[in-house]
Structure formats: structure tokens, C-alpha cells
C-alpha atoms as a PDB file:
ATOM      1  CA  UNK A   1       0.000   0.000   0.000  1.00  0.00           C
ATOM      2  CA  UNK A   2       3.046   2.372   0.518  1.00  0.00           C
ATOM      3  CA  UNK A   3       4.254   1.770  -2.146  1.00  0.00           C
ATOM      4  CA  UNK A   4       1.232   2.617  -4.268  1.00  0.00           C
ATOM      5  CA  UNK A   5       0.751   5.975  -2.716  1.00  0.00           C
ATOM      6  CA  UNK A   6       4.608   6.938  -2.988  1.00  0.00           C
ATOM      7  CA  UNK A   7       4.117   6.541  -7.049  1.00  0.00           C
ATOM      8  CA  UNK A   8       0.797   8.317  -7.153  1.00  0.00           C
ATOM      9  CA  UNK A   9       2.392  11.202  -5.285  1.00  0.00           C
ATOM     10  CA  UNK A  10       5.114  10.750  -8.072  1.00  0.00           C
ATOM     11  CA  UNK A  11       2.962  11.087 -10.439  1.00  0.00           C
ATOM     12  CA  UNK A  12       0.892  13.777  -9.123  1.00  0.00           C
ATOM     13  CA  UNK A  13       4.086  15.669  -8.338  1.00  0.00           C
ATOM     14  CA  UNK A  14       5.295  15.471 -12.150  1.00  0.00           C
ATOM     15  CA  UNK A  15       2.000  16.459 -13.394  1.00  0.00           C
ATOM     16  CA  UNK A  16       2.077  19.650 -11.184  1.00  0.00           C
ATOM     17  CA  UNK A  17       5.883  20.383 -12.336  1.00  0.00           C
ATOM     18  CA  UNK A  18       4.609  19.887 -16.249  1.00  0.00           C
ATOM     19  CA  UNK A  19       1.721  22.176 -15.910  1.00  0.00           C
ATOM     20  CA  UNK A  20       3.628  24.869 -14.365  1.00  0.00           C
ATOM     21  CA  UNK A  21       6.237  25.098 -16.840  1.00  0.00           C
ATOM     22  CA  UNK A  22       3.766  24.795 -19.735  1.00  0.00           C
ATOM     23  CA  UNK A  23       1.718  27.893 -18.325  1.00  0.00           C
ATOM     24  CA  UNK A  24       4.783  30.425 -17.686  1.00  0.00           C
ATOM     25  CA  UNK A  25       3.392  34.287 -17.565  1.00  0.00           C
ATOM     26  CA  UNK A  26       5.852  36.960 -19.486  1.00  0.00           C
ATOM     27  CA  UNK A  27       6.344  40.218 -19.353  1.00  0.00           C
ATOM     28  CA  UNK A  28       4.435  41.895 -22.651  1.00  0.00           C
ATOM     29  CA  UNK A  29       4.134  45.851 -23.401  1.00  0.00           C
ATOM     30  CA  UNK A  30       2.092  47.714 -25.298  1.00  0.00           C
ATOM     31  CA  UNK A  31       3.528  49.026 -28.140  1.00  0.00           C
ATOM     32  CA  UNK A  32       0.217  50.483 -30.041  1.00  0.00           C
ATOM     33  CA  UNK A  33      -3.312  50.903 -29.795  1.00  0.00           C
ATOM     34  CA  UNK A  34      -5.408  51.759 -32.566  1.00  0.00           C
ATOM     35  CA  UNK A  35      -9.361  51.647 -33.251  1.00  0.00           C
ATOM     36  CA  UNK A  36     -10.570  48.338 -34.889  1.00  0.00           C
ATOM     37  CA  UNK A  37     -11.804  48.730 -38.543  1.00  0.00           C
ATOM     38  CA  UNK A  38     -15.368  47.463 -38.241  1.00  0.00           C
ATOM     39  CA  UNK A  39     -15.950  48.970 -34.508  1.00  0.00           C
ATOM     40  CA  UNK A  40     -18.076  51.905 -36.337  1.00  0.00           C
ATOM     41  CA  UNK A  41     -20.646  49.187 -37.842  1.00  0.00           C
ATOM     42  CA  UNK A  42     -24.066  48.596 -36.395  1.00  0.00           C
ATOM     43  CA  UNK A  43     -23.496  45.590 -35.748  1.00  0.00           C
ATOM     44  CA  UNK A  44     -21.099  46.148 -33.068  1.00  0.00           C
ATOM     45  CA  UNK A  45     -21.820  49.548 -30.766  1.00  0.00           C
ATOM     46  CA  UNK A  46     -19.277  48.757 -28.710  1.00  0.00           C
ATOM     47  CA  UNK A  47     -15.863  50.512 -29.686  1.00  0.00           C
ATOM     48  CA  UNK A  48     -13.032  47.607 -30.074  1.00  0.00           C
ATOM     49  CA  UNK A  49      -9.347  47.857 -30.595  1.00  0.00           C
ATOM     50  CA  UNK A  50      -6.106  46.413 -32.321  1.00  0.00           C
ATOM     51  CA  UNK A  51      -3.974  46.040 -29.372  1.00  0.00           C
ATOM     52  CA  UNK A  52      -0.177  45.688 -30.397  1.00  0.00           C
ATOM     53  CA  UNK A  53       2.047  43.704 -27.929  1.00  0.00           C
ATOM     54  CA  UNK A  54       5.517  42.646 -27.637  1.00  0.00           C
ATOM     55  CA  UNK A  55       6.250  39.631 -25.823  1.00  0.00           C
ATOM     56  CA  UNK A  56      10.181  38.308 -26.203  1.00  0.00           C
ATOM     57  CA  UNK A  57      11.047  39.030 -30.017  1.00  0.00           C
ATOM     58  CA  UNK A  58       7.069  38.627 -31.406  1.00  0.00           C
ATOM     59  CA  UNK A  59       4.243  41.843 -31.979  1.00  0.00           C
ATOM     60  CA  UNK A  60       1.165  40.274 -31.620  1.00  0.00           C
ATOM     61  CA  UNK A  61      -1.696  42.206 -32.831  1.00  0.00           C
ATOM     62  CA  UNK A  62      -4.954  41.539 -30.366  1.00  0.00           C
ATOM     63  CA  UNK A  63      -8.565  41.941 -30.741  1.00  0.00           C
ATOM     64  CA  UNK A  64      -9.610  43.991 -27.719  1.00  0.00           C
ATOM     65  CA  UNK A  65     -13.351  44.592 -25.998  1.00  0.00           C
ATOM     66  CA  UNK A  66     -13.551  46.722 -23.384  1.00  0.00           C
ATOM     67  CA  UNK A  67     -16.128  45.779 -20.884  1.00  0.00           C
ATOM     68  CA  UNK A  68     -19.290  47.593 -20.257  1.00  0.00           C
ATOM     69  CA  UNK A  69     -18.594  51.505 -18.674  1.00  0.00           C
ATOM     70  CA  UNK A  70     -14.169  50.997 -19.205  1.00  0.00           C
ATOM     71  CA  UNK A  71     -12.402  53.526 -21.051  1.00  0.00           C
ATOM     72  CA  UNK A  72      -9.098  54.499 -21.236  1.00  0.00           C
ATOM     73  CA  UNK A  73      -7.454  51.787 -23.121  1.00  0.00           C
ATOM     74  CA  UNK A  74      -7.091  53.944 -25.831  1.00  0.00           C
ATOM     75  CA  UNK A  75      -3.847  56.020 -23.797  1.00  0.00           C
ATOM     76  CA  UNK A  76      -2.016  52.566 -22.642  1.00  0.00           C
ATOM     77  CA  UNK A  77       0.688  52.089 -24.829  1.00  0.00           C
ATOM     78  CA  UNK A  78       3.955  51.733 -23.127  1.00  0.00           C
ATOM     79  CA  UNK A  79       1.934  50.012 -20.230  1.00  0.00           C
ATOM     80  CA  UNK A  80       3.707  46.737 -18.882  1.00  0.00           C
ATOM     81  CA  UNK A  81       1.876  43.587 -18.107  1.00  0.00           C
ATOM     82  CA  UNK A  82       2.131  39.939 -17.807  1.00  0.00           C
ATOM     83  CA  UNK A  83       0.700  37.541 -20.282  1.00  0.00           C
ATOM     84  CA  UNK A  84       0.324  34.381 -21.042  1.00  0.00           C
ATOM     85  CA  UNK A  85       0.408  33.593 -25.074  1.00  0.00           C
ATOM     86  CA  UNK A  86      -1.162  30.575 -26.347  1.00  0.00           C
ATOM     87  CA  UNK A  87      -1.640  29.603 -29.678  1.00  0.00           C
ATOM     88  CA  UNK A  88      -4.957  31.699 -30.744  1.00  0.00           C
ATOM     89  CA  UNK A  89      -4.929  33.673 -27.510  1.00  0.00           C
ATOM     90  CA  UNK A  90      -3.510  35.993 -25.121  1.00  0.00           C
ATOM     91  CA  UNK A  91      -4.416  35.532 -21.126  1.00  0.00           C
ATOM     92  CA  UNK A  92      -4.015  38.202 -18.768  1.00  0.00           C
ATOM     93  CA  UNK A  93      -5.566  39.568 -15.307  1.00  0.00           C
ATOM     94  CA  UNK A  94      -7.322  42.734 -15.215  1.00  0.00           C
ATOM     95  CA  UNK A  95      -6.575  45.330 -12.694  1.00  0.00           C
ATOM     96  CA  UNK A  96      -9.110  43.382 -10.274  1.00  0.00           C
ATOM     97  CA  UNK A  97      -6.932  39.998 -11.165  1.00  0.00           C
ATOM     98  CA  UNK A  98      -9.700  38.607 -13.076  1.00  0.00           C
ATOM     99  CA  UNK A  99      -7.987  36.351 -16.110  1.00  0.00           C
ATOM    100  CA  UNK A 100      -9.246  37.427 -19.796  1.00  0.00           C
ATOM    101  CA  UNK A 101      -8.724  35.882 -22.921  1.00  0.00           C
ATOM    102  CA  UNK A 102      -8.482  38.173 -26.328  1.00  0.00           C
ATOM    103  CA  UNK A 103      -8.215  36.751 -29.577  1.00  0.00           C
ATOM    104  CA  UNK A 104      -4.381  37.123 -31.837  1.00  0.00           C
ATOM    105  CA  UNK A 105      -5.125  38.370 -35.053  1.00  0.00           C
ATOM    106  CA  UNK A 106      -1.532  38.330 -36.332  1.00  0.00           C
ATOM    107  CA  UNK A 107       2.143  37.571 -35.006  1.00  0.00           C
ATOM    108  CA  UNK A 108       5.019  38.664 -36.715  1.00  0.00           C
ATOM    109  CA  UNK A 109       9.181  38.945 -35.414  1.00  0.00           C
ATOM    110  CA  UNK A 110      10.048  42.100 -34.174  1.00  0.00           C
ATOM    111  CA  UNK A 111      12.538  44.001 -36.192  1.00  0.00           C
ATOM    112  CA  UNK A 112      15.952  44.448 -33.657  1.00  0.00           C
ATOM    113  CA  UNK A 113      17.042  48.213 -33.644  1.00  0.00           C
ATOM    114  CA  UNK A 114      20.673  47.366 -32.953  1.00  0.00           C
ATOM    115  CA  UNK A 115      22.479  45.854 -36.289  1.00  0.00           C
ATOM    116  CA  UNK A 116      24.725  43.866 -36.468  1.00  0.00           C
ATOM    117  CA  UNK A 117      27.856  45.524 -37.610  1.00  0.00           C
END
């Protein structure tokens, strides 16, 4: 019986120590924020934006919906904050440390400013 729970708590420990390094926040900043292209339709009232973030060497360009009665996000580029990129999605916590989810609409390498010589 020992013997059984030391390899389940094995297990259970692994699993932990694979999730964790799978789900690794990074530090992203804003580099640009600029008014989606349909947000003036009728369809959509509500104002949304083409958020551009750096994370490591990538832009990511991210579809963003305020919620209900926010403004502001307009004025936050340069802003820091910690993200967590997936494949079709960026994750991060609000200012109350609620996690959201916006959509990437495009990736690309950011160009280095320092050439090499």
C-alpha cells in the first residue's frame, strides 16, 4: 500500500511540475493601440481595438473589448503587463486579477534596432 501511494504522489508531483512550466506568464508591453476597422458598424456599438504587444522578439496584434462603462485603453501604450500567449490567444488579469482571454489576429518577429555591424 506504501508503495502505491509513494508513485501516485510521483505522479501527481510530475503532473504539477509539467503544468507549471507549460503555463509560464511573461512580461508583454504595449507598443500600439489603434481603433478596430469594423468597430463603427451597427453591428457592433461597442468601440473595439487592435492592441499591439511585444512579448520576447514577437508583436502580436490583439482583438480587444472593453467591458461595459471601461475607457481608457485607448492612452495605454507603453503600459507593462504579464501575459500568457497561447496559440490563438492571449491571457491576462485585469486590474481586479480577473484572467481574460483576447483573440491574436496576427504575429510577426520584431525588427531588432541594434544591427549587427
Amino acid at each position: 500500500m506504501r508503495k502505491v501511494c509513494v508513485a501516485l504522489l510521483c505522479t501527481a508531483v510530475a503532473y504539477v511540475a509539467g503544468q507549471a512550466a507549460s503555463s509560464k506568464y511573461q512580461p508583454g508591453t504595449i507598443m500600439a493601440v489603434k481603433t478596430h476597422a469594423d468597430s463603427n458598424s451597427a453591428e457592433s456599438p461597442t468601440t473595439r481595438y487592435d492592441i499591439s504587444l511585444r512579448v520576447g522578439n514577437t508583436i502580436y496584434v490583439v482583438l480587444y473589448t472593453p467591458p461595459p462603462g471601461t475607457y481608457g485603453v485607448q492612452y495605454m501604450a507603453g503600459e507593462e503587463l504579464l501575459v500568457l500567449v497561447g496559440s490563438k490567444t492571449i491571457t491576462y488579469n485585469d486590474i481586479l486579477g480577473n484572467s481574460r482571454k483576447v483573440p491574436i489576429l496576427s504575429r510577426r518577429k520584431s525588427v531588432s534596432e541594434k544591427r549587427a555591424q
